[in-house]
PDB file of N, CA and C in Angstrom:
ATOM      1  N   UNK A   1     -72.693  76.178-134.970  1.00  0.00           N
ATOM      2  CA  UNK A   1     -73.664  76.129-136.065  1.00  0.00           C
ATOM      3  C   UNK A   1     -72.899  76.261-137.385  1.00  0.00           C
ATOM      4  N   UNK A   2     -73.392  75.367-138.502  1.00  0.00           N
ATOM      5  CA  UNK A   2     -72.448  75.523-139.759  1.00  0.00           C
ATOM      6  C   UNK A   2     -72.932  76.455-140.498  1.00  0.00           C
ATOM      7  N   UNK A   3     -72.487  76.992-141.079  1.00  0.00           N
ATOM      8  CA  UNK A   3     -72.491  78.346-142.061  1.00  0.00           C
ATOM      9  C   UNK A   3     -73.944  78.298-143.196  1.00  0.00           C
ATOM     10  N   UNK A   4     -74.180  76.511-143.854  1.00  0.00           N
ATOM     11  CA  UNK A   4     -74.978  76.294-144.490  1.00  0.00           C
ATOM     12  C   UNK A   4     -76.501  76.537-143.298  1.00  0.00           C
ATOM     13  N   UNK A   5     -76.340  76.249-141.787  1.00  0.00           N
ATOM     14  CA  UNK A   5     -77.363  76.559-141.154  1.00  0.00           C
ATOM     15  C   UNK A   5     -77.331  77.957-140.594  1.00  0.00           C
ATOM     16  N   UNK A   6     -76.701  78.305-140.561  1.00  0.00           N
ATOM     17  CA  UNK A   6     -76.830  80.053-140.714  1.00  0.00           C
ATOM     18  C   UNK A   6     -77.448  80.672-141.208  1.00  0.00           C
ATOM     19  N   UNK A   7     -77.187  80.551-142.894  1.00  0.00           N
ATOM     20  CA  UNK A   7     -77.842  81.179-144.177  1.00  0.00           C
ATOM     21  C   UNK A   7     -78.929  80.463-144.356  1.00  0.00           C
ATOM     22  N   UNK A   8     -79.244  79.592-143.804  1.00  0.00           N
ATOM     23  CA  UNK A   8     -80.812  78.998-143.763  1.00  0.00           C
ATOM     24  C   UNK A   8     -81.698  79.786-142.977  1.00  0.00           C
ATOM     25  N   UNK A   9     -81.172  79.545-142.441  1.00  0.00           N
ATOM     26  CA  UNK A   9     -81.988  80.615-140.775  1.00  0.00           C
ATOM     27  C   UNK A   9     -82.126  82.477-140.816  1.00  0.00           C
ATOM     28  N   UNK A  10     -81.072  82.651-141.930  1.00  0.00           N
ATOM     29  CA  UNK A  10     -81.492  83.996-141.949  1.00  0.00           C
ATOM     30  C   UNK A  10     -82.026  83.888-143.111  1.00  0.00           C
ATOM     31  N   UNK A  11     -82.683  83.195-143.754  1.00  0.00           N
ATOM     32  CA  UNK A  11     -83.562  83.319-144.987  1.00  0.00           C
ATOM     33  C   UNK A  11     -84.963  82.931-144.170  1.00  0.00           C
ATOM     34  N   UNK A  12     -85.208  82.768-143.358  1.00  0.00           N
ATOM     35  CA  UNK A  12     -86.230  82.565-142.738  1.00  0.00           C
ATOM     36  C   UNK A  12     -86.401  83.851-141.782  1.00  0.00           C
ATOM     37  N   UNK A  13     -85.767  84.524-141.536  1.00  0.00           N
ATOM     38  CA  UNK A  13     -86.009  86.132-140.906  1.00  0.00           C
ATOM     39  C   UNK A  13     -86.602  86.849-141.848  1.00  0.00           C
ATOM     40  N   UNK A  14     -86.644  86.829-143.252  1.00  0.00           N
ATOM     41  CA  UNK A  14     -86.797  87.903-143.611  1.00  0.00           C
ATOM     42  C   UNK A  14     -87.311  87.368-145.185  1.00  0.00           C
ATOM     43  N   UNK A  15     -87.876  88.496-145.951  1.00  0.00           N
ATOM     44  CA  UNK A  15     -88.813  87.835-147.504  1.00  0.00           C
ATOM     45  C   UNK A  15     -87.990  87.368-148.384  1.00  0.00           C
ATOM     46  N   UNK A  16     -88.080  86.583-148.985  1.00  0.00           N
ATOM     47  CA  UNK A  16     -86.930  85.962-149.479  1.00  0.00           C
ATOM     48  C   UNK A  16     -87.621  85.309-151.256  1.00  0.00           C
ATOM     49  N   UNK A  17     -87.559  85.588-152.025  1.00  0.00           N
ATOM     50  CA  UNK A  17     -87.775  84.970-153.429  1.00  0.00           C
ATOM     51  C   UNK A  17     -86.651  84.508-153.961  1.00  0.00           C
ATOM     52  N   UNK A  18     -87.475  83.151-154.629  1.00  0.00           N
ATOM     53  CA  UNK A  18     -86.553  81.968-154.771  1.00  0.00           C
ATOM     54  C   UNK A  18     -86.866  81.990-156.377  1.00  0.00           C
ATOM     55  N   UNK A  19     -85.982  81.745-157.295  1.00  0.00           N
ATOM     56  CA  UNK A  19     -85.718  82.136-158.582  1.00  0.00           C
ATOM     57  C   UNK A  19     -85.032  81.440-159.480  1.00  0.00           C
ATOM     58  N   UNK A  20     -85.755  80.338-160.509  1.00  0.00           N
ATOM     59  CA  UNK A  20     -85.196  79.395-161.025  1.00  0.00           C
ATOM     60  C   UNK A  20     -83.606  80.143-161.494  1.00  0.00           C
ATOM     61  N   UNK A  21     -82.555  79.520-161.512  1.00  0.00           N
ATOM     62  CA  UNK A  21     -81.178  80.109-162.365  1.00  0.00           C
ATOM     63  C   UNK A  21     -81.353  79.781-164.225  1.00  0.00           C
ATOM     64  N   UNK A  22     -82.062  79.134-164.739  1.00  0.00           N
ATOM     65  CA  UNK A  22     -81.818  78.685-166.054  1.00  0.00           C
ATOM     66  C   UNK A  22     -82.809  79.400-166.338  1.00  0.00           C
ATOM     67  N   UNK A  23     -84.731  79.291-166.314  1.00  0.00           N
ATOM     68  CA  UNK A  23     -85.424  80.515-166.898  1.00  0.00           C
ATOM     69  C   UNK A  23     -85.492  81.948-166.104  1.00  0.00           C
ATOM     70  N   UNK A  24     -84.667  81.587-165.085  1.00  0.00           N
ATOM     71  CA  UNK A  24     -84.829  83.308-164.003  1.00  0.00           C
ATOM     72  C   UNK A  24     -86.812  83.611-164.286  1.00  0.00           C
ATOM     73  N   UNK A  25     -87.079  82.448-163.681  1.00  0.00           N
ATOM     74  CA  UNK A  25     -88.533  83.030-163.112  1.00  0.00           C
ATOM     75  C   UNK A  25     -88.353  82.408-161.559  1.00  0.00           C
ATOM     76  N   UNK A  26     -89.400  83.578-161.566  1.00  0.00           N
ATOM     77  CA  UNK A  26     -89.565  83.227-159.848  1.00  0.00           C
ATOM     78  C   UNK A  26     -90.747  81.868-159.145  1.00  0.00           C
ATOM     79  N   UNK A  27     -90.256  81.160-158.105  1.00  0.00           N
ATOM     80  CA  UNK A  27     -90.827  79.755-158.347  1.00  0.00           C
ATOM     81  C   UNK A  27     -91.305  80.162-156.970  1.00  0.00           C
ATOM     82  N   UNK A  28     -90.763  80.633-156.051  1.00  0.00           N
ATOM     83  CA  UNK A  28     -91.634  80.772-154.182  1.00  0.00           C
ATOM     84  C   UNK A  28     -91.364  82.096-153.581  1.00  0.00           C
ATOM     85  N   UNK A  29     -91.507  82.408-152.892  1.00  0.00           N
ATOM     86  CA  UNK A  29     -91.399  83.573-151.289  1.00  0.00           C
ATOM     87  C   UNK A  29     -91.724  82.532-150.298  1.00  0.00           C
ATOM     88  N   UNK A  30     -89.923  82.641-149.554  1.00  0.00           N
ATOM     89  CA  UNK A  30     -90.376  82.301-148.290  1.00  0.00           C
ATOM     90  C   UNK A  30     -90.925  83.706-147.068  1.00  0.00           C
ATOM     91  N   UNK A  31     -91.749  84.099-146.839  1.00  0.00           N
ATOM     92  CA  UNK A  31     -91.967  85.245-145.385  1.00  0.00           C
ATOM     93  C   UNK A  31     -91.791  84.694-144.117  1.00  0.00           C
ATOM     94  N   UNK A  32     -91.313  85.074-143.444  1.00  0.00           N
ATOM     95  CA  UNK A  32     -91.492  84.886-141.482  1.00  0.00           C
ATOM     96  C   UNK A  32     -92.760  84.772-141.389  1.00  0.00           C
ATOM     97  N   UNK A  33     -92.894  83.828-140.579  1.00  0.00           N
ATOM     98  CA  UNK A  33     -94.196  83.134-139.485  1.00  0.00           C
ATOM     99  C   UNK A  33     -95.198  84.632-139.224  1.00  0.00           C
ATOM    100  N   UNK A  34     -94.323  85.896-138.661  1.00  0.00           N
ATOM    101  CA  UNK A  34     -95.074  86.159-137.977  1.00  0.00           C
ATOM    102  C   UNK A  34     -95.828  87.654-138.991  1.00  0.00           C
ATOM    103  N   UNK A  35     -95.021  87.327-140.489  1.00  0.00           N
ATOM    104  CA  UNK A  35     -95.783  88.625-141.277  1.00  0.00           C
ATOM    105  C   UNK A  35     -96.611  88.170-141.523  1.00  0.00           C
ATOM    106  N   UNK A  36     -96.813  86.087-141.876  1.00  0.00           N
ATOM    107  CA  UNK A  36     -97.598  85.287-142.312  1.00  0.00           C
ATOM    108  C   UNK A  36     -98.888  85.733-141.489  1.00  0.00           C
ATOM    109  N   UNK A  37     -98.838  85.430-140.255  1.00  0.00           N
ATOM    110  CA  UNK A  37     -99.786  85.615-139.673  1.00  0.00           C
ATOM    111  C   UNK A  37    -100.335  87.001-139.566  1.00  0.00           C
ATOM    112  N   UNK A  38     -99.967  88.105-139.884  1.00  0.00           N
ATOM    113  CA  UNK A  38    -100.764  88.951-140.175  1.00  0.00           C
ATOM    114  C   UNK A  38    -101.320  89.500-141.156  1.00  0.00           C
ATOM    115  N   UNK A  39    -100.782  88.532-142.209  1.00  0.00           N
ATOM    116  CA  UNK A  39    -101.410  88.908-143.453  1.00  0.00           C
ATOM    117  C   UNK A  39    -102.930  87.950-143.655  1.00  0.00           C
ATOM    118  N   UNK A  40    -102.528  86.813-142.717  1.00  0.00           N
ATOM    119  CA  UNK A  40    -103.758  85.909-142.897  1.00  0.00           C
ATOM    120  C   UNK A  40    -104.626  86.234-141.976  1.00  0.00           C
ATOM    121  N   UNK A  41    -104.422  87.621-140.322  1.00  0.00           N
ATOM    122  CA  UNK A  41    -105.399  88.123-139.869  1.00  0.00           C
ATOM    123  C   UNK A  41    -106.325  89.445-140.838  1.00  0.00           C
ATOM    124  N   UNK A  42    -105.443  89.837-141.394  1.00  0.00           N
ATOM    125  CA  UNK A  42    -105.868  91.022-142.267  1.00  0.00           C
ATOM    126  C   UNK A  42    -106.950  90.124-143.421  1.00  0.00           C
ATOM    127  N   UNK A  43    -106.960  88.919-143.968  1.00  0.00           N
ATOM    128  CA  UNK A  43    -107.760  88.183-145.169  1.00  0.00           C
ATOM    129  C   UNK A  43    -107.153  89.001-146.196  1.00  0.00           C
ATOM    130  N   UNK A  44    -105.444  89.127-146.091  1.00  0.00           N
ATOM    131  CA  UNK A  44    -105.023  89.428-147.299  1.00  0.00           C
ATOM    132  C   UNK A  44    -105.044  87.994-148.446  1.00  0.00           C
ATOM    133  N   UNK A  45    -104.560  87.371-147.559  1.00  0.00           N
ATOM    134  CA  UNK A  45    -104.285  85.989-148.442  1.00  0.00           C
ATOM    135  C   UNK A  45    -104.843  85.094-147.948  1.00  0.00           C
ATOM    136  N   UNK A  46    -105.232  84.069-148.578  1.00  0.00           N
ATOM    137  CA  UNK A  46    -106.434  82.626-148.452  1.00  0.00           C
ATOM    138  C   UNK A  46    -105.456  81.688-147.508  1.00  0.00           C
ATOM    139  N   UNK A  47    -105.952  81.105-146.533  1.00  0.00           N
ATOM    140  CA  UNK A  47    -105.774  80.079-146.086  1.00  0.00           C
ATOM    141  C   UNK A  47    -106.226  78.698-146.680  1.00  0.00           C
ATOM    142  N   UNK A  48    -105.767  78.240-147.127  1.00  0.00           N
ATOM    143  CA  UNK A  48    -105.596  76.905-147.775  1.00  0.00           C
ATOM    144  C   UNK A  48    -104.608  75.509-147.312  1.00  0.00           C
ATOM    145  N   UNK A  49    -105.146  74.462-146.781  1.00  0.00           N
ATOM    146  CA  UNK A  49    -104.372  73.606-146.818  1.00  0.00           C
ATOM    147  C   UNK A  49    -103.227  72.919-147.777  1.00  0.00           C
ATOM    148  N   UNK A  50    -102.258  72.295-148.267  1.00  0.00           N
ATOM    149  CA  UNK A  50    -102.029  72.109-148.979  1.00  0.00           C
ATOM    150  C   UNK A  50    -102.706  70.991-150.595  1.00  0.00           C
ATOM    151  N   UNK A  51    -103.669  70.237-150.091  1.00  0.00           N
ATOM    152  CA  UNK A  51    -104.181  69.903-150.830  1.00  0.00           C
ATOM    153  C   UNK A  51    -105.537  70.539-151.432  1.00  0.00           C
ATOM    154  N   UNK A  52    -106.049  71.622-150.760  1.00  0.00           N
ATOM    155  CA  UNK A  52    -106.707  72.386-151.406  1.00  0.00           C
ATOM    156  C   UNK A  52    -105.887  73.625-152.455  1.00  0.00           C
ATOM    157  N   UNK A  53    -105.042  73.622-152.027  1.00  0.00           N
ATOM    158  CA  UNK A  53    -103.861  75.163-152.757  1.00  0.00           C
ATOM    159  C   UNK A  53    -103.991  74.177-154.094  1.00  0.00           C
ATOM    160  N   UNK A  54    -103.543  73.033-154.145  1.00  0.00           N
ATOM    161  CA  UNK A  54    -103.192  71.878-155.210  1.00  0.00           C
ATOM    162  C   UNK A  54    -104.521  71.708-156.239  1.00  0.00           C
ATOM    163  N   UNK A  55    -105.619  71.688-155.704  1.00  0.00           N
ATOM    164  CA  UNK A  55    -106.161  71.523-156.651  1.00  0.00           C
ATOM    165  C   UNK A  55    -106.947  73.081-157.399  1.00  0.00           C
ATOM    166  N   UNK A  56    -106.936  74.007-155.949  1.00  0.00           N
ATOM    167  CA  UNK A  56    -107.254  75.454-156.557  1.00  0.00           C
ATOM    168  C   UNK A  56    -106.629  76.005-157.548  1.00  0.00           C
ATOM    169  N   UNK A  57    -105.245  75.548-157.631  1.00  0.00           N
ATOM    170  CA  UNK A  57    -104.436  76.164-158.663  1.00  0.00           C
ATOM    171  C   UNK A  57    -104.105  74.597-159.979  1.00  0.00           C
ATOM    172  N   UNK A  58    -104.578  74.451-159.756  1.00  0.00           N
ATOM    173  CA  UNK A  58    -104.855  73.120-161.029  1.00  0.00           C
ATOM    174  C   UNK A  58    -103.870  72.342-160.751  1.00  0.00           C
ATOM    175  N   UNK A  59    -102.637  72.049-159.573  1.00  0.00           N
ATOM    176  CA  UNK A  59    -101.335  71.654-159.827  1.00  0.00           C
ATOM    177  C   UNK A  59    -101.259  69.989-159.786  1.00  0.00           C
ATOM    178  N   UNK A  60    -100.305  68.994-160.452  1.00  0.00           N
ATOM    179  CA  UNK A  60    -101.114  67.856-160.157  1.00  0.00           C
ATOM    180  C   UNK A  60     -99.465  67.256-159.659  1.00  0.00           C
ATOM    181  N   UNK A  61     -99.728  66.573-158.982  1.00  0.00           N
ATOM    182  CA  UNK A  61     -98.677  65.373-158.184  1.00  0.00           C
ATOM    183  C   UNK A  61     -98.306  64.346-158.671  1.00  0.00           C
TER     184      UNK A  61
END
């Protein structure tokens, strides 16, 4: 396994915020599958398809 798929794969174990370098704002969180899923059994967070997330949050394509 190459090193670039390594550090992929352990960014997917664990919470991970992703952070423009030029304005240093934060742009995503990747979480594991399986906190996902308990945050979406709990109705912490909305289930949304992606084209509903898109237009809930005004974003346009």
């Amino acid at each position: 396994m190459s090193q670039a798929q390594k550090q992929f794969t352990s960014l997917l174990s664990e919470v991970t915020t992703i952070v423009d370098k030029k304005s240093h704002r934060k742009k995503a969180v990747l979480i594991p599958y399986d906190l996902y899923e308990k945050l979406v059994n709990k109705k912490e967070i909305p289930v949304l398809d992606s084209e509903s997330f898109l237009i809930k949050y005004g974003i346009e394509t």
